[in-house]
N, C-alpha and C. Protein backbone atom coordinates (compact mmCIF):
# COMPACT_ATOMS: atom_id res chain seq x y z
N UNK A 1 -16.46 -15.02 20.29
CA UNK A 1 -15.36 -14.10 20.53
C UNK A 1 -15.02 -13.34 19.25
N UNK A 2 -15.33 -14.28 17.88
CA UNK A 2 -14.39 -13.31 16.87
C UNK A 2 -15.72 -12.35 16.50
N UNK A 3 -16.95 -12.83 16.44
CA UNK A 3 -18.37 -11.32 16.11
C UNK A 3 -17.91 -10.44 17.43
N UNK A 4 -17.75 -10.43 18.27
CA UNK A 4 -17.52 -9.42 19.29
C UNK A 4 -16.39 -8.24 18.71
N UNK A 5 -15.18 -8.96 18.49
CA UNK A 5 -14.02 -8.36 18.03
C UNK A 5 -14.61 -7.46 16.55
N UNK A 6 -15.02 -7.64 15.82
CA UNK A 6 -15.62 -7.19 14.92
C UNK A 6 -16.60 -6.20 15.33
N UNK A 7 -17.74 -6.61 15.90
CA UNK A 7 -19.05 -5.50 16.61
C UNK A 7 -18.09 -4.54 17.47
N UNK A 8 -16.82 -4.95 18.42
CA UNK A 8 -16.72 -3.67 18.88
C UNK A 8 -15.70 -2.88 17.76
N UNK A 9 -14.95 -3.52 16.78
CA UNK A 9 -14.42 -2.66 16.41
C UNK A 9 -15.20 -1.61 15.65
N UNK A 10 -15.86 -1.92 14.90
CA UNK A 10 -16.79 -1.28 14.34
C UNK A 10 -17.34 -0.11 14.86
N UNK A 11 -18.24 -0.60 16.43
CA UNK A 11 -18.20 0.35 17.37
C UNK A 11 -17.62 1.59 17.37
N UNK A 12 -16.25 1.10 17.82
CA UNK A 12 -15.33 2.04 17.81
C UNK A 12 -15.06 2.73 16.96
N UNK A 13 -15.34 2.64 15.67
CA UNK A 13 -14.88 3.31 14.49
C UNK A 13 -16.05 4.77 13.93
N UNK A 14 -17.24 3.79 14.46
CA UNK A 14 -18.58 4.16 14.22
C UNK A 14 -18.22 5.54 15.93
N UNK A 15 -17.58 5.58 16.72
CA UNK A 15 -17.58 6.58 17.93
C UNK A 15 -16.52 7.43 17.67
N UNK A 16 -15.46 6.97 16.76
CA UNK A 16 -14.45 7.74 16.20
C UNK A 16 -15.11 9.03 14.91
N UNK A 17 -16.29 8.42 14.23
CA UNK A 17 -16.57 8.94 13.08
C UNK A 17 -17.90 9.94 13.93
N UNK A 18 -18.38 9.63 14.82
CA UNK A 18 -19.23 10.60 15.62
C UNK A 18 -18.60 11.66 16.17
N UNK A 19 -16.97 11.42 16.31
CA UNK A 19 -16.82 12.50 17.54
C UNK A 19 -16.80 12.44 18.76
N UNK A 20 -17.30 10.86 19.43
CA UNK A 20 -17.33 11.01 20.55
C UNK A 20 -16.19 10.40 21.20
N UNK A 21 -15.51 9.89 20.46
CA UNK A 21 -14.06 9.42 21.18
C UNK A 21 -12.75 9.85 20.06
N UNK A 22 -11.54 9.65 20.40
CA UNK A 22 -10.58 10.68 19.55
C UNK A 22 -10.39 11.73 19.46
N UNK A 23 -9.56 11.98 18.33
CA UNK A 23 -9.66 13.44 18.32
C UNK A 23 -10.18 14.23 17.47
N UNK A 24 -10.31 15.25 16.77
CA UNK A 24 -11.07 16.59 16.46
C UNK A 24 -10.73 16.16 14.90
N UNK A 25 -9.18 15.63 14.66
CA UNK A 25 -8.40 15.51 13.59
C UNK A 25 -9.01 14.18 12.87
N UNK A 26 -9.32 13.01 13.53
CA UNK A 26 -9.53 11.65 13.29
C UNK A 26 -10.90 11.75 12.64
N UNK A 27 -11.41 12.82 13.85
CA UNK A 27 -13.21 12.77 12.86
C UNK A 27 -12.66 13.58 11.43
N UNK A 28 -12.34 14.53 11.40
CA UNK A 28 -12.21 14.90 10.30
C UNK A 28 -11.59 14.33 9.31
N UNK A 29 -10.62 13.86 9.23
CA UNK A 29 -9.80 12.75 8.33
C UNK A 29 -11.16 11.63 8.13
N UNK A 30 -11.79 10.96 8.81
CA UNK A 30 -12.46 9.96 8.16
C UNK A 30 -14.14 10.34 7.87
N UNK A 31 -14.28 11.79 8.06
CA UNK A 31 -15.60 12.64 7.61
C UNK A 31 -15.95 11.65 6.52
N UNK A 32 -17.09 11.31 6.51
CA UNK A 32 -18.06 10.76 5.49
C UNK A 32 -17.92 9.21 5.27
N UNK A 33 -16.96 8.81 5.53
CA UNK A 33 -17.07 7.07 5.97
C UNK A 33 -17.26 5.91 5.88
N UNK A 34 -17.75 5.11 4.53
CA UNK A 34 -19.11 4.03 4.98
C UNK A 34 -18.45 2.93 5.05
N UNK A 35 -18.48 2.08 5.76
CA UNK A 35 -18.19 0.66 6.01
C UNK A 35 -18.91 0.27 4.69
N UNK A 36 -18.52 -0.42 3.97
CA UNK A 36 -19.57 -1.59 2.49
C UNK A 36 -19.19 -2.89 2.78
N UNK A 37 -18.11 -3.58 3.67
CA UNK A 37 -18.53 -4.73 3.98
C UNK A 37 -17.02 -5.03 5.21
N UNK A 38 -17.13 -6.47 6.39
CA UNK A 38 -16.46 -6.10 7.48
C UNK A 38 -16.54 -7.27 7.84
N UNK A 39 -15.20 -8.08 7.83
CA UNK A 39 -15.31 -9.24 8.64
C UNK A 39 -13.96 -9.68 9.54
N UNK A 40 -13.74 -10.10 9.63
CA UNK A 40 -12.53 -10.92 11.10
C UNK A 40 -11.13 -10.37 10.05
N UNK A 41 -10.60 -9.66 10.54
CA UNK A 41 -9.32 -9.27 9.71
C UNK A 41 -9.35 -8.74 8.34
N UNK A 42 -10.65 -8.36 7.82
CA UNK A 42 -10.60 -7.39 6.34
C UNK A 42 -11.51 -6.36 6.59
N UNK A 43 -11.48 -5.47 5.65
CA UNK A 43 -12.76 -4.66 5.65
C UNK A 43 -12.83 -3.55 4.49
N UNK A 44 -13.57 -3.52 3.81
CA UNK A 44 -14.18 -2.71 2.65
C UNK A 44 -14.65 -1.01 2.92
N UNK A 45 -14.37 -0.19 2.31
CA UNK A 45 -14.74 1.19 2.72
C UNK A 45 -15.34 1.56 1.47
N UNK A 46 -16.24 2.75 2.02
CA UNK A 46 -16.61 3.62 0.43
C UNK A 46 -16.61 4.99 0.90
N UNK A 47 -15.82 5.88 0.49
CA UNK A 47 -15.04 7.40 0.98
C UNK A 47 -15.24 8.25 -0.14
N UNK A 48 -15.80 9.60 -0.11
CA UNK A 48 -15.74 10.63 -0.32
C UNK A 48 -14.50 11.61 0.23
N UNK A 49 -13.65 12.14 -0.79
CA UNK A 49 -12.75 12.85 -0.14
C UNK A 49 -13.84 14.38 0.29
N UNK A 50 -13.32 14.67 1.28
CA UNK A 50 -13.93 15.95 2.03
C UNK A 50 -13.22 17.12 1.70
N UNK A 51 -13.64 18.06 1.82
CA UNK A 51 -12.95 19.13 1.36
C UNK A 51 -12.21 19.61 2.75
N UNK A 52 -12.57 19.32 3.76
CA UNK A 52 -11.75 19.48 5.02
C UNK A 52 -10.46 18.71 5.14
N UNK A 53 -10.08 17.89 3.75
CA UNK A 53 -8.76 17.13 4.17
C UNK A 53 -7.81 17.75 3.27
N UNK A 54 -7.93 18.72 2.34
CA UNK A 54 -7.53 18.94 0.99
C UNK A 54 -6.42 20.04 1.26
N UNK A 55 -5.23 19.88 0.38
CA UNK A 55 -3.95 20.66 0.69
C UNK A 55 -4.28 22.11 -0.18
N UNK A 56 -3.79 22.61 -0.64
CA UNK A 56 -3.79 24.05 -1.43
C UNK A 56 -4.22 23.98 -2.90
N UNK A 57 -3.64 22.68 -3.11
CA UNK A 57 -4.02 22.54 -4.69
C UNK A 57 -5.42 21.80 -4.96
N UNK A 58 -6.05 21.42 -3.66
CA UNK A 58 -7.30 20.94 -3.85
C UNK A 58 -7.36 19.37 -3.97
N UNK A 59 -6.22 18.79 -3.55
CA UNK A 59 -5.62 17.02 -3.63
C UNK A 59 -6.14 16.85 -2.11
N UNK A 60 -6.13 15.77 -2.26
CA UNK A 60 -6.49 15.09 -0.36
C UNK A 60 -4.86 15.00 -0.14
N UNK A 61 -4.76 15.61 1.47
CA UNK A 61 -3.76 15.85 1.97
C UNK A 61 -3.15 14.68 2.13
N UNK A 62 -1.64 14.63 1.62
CA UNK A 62 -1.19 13.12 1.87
C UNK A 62 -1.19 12.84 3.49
N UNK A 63 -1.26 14.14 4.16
CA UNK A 63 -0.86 13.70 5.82
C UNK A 63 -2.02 12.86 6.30
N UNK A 64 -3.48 13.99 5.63
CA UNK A 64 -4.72 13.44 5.87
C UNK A 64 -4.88 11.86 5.80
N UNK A 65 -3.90 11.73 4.52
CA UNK A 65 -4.43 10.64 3.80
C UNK A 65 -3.70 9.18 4.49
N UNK A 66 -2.64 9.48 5.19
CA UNK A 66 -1.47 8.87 5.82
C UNK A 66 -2.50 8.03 7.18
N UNK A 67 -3.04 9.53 8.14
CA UNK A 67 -3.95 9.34 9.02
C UNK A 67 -5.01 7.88 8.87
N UNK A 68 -5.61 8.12 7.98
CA UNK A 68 -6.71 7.29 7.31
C UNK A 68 -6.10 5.79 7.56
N UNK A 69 -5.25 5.68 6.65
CA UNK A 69 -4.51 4.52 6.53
C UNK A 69 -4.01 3.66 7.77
N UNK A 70 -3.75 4.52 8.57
CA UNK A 70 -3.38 4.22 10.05
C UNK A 70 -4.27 4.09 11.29
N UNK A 71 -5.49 4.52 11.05
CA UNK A 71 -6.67 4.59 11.63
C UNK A 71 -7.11 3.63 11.43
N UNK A 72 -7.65 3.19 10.00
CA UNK A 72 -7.71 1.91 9.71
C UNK A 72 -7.34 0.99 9.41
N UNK A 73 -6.06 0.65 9.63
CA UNK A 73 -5.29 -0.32 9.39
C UNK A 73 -5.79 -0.84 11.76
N UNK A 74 -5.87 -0.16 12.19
CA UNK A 74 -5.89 -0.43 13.45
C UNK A 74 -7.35 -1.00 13.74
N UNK A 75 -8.06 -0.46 13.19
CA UNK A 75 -9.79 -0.79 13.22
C UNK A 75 -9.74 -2.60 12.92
N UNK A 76 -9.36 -2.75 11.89
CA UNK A 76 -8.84 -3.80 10.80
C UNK A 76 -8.03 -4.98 11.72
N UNK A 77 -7.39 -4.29 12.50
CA UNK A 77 -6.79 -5.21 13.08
C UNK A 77 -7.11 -5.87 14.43
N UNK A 78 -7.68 -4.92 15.00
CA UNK A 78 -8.88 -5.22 16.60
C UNK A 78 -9.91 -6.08 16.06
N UNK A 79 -10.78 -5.95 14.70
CA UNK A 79 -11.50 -7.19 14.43
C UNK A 79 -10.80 -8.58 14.25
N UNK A 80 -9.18 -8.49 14.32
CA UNK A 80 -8.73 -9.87 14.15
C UNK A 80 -8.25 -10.38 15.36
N UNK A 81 -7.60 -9.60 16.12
CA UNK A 81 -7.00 -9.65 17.08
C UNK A 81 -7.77 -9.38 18.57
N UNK A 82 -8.92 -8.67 18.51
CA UNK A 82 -8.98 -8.40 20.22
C UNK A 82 -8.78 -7.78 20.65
N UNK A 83 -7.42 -6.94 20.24
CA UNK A 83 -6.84 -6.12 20.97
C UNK A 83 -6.20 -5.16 20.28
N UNK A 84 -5.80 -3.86 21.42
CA UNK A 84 -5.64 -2.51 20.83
C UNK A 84 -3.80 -2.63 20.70
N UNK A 85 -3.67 -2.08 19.61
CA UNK A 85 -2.55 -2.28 18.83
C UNK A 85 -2.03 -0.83 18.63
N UNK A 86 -0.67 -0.86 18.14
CA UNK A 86 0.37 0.68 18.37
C UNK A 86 1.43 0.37 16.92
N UNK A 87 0.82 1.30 16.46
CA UNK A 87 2.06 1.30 15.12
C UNK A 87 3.45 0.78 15.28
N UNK A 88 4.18 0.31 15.04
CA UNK A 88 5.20 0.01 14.97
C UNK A 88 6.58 0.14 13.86
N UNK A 89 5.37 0.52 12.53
CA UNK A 89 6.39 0.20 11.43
C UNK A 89 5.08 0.58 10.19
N UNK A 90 5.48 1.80 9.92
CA UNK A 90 3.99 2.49 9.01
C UNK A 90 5.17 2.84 7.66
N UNK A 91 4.37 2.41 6.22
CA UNK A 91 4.85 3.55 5.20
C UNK A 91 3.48 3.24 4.33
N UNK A 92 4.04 4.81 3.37
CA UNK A 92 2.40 4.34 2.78
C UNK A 92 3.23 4.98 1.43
N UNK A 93 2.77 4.14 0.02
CA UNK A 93 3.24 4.96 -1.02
C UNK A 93 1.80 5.42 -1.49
N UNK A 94 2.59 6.41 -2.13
CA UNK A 94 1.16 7.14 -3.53
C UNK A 94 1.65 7.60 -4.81
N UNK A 95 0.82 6.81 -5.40
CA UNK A 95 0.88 6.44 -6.49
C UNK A 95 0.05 7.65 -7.38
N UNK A 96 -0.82 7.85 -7.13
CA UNK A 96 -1.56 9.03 -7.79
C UNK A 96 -1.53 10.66 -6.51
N UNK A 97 -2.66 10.81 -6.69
CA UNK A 97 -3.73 12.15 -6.45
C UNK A 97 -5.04 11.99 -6.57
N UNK A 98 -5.56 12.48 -5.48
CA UNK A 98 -7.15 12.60 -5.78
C UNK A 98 -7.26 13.65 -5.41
N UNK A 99 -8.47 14.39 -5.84
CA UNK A 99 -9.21 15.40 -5.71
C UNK A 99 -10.26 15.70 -4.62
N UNK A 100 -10.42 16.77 -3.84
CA UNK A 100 -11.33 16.47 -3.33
C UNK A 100 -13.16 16.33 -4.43
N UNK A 101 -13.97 15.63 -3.08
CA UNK A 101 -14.87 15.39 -4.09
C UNK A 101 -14.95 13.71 -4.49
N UNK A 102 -13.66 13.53 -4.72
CA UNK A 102 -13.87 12.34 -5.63
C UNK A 102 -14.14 10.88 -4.95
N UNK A 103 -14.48 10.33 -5.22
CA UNK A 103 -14.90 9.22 -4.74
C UNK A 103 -13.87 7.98 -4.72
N UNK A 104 -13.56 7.46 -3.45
CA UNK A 104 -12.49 6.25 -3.64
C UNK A 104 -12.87 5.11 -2.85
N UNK A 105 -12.37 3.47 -3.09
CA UNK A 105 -12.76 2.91 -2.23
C UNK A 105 -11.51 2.20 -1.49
N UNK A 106 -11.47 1.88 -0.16
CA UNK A 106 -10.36 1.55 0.44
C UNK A 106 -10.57 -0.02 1.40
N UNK A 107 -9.89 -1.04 0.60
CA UNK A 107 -9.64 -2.00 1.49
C UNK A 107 -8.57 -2.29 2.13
N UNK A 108 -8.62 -3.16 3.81
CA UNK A 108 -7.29 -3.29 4.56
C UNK A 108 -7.96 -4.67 5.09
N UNK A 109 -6.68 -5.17 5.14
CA UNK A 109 -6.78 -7.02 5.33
C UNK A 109 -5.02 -7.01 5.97
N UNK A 110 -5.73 -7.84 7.21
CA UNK A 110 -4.84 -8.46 7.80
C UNK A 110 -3.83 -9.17 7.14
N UNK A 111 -2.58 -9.29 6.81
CA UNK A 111 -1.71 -9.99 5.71
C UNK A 111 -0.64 -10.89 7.11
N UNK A 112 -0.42 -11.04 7.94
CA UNK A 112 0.45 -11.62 8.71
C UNK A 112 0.22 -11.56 10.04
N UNK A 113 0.40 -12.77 11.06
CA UNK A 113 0.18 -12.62 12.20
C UNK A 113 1.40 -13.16 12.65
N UNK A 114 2.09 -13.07 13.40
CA UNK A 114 2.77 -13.32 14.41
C UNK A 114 3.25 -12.61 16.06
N UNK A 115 2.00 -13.63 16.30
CA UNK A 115 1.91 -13.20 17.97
C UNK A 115 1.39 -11.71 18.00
N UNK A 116 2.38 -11.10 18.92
CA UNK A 116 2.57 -9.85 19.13
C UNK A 116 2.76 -8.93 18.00
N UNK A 117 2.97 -9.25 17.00
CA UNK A 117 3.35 -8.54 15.72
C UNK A 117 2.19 -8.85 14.91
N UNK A 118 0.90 -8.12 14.29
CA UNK A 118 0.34 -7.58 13.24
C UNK A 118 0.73 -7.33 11.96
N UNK A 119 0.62 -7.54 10.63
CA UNK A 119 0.42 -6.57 9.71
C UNK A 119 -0.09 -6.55 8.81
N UNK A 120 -0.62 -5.57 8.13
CA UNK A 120 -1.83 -4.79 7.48
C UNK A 120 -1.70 -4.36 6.52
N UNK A 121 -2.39 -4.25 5.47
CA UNK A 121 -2.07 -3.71 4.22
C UNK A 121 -3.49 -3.23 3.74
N UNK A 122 -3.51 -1.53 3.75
CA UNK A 122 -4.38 -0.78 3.67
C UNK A 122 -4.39 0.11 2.07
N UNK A 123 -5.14 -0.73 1.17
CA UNK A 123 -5.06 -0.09 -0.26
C UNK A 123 -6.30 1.14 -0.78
N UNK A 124 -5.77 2.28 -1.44
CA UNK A 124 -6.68 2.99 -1.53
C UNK A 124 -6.90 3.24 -3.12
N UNK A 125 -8.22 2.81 -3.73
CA UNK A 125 -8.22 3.18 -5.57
C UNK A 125 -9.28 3.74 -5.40
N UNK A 126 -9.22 4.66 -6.80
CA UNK A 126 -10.42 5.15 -7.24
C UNK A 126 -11.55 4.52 -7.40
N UNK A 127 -12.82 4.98 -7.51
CA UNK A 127 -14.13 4.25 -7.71
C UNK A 127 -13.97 4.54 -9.10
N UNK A 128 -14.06 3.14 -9.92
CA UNK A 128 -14.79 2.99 -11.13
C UNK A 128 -13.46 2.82 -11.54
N UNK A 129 -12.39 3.00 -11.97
CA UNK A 129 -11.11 2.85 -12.92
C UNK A 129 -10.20 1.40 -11.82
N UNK A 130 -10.31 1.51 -10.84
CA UNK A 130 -9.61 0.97 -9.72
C UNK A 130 -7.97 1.68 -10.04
N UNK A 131 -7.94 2.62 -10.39
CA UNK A 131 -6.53 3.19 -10.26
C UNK A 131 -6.04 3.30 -8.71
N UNK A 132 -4.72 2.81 -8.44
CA UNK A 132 -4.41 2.85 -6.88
C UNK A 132 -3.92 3.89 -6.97
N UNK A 133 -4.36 4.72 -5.67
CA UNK A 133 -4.02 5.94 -4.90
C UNK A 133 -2.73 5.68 -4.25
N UNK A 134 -2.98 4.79 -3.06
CA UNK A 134 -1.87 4.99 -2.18
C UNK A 134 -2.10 3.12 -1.36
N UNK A 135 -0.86 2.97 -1.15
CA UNK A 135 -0.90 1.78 -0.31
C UNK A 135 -0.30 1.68 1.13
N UNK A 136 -1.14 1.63 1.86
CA UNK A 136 -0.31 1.76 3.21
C UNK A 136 0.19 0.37 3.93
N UNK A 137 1.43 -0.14 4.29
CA UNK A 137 1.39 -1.02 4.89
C UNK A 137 2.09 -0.94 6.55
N UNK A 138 1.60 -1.18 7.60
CA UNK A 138 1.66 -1.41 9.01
C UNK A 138 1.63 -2.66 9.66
N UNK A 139 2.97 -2.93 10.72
CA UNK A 139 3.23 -3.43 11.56
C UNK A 139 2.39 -3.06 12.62
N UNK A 140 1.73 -3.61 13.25
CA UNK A 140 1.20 -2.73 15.17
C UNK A 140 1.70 -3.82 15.44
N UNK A 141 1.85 -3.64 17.16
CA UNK A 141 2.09 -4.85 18.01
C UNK A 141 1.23 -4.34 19.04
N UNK A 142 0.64 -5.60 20.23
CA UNK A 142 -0.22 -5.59 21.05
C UNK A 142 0.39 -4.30 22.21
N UNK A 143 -0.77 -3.45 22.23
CA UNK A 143 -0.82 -2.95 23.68
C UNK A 143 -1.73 -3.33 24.88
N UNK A 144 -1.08 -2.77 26.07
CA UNK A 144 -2.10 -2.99 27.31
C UNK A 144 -3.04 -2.69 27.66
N UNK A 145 -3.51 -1.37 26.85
CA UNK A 145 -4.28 -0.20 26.86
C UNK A 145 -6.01 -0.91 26.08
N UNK A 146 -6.60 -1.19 27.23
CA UNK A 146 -8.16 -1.70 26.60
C UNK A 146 -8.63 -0.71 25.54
N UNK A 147 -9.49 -0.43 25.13
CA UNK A 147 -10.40 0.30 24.32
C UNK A 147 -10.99 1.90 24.36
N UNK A 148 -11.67 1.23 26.33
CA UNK A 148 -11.97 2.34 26.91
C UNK A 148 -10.72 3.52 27.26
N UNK A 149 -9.87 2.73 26.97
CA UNK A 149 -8.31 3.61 27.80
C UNK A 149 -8.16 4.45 26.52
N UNK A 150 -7.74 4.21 25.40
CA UNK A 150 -7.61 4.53 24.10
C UNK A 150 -8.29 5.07 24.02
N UNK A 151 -9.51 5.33 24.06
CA UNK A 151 -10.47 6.58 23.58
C UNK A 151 -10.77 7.72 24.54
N UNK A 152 -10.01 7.58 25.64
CA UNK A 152 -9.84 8.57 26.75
C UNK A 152 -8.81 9.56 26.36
N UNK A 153 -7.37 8.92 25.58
CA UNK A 153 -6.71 9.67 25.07
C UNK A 153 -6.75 10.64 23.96
């Protein structure tokens, strides 16, 4: 049961980053992508900021960047849980700026379970300095809504 929860989240993340489920916004926010490592309630990223997320001054959009955090803080949490989960309680600080271009890496680990209540803590640093970008932390709680339902929307 828990490799399943994992293989489909992944799945899902891997159909989010294709385009073929979500929205127009989600692919673009997580353009370029790579999973570097993924297990039952954590998971490792390696991200290129895109120039499709970038505000006026050429920074990754904090909204963009907000998205991300929340996207995967949910990915993160279906490998622990099973099940599809609904924000409840999102903030994210930032601490720096990045550029587009630049290279960052982002881990999110399950930090608390209780029951129906999730939460997540989704950190984003630079590659090579580990300077933190931004830290997102999220509450979800369980929804009814399977997988297939969720990606219909």
């Amino acid at each position: 049961m828990e490799n399943d929860s994992l293989q489909t989240s992944l799945a899902w993340l891997r159909d989010i980053l294709q385009g073929t489920i979500g929205h127009g916004f989600d692919t673009r926010v997580l353009q370029g992508l790579r999973v570097i490592h993924a297990e039952k309630g954590f998971m490792r990223f390696d991200f290129v900021v895109p120039k499709s997320v970038s505000d006026i001054d050429g920074n990754w959009n904090v909204g963009a960047l907000a998205s991300l955090v929340d996207l995967l803080g949910a990915v993160t949490i279906f490998s622990f849980a099973n099940r599809v989960v609904t924000s409840v309680d999102f903030s994210v600080s930032y601490y720096s700026t990045a550029k587009i271009q630049e290279h960052v890496e982002i881990e999110s680990k399950v930090s608390a379970d209780k029951g129906n209540l999730i939460h997540v803590v989704v950190e984003v640093k630079r590659k090579g300095n580990d300077e933190v970008i931004a830290v997102g932390k999220l509450w979800m709680a369980s929804n009814k809504l399977s997988v297939a339902q969720v990606s219909n929307l």
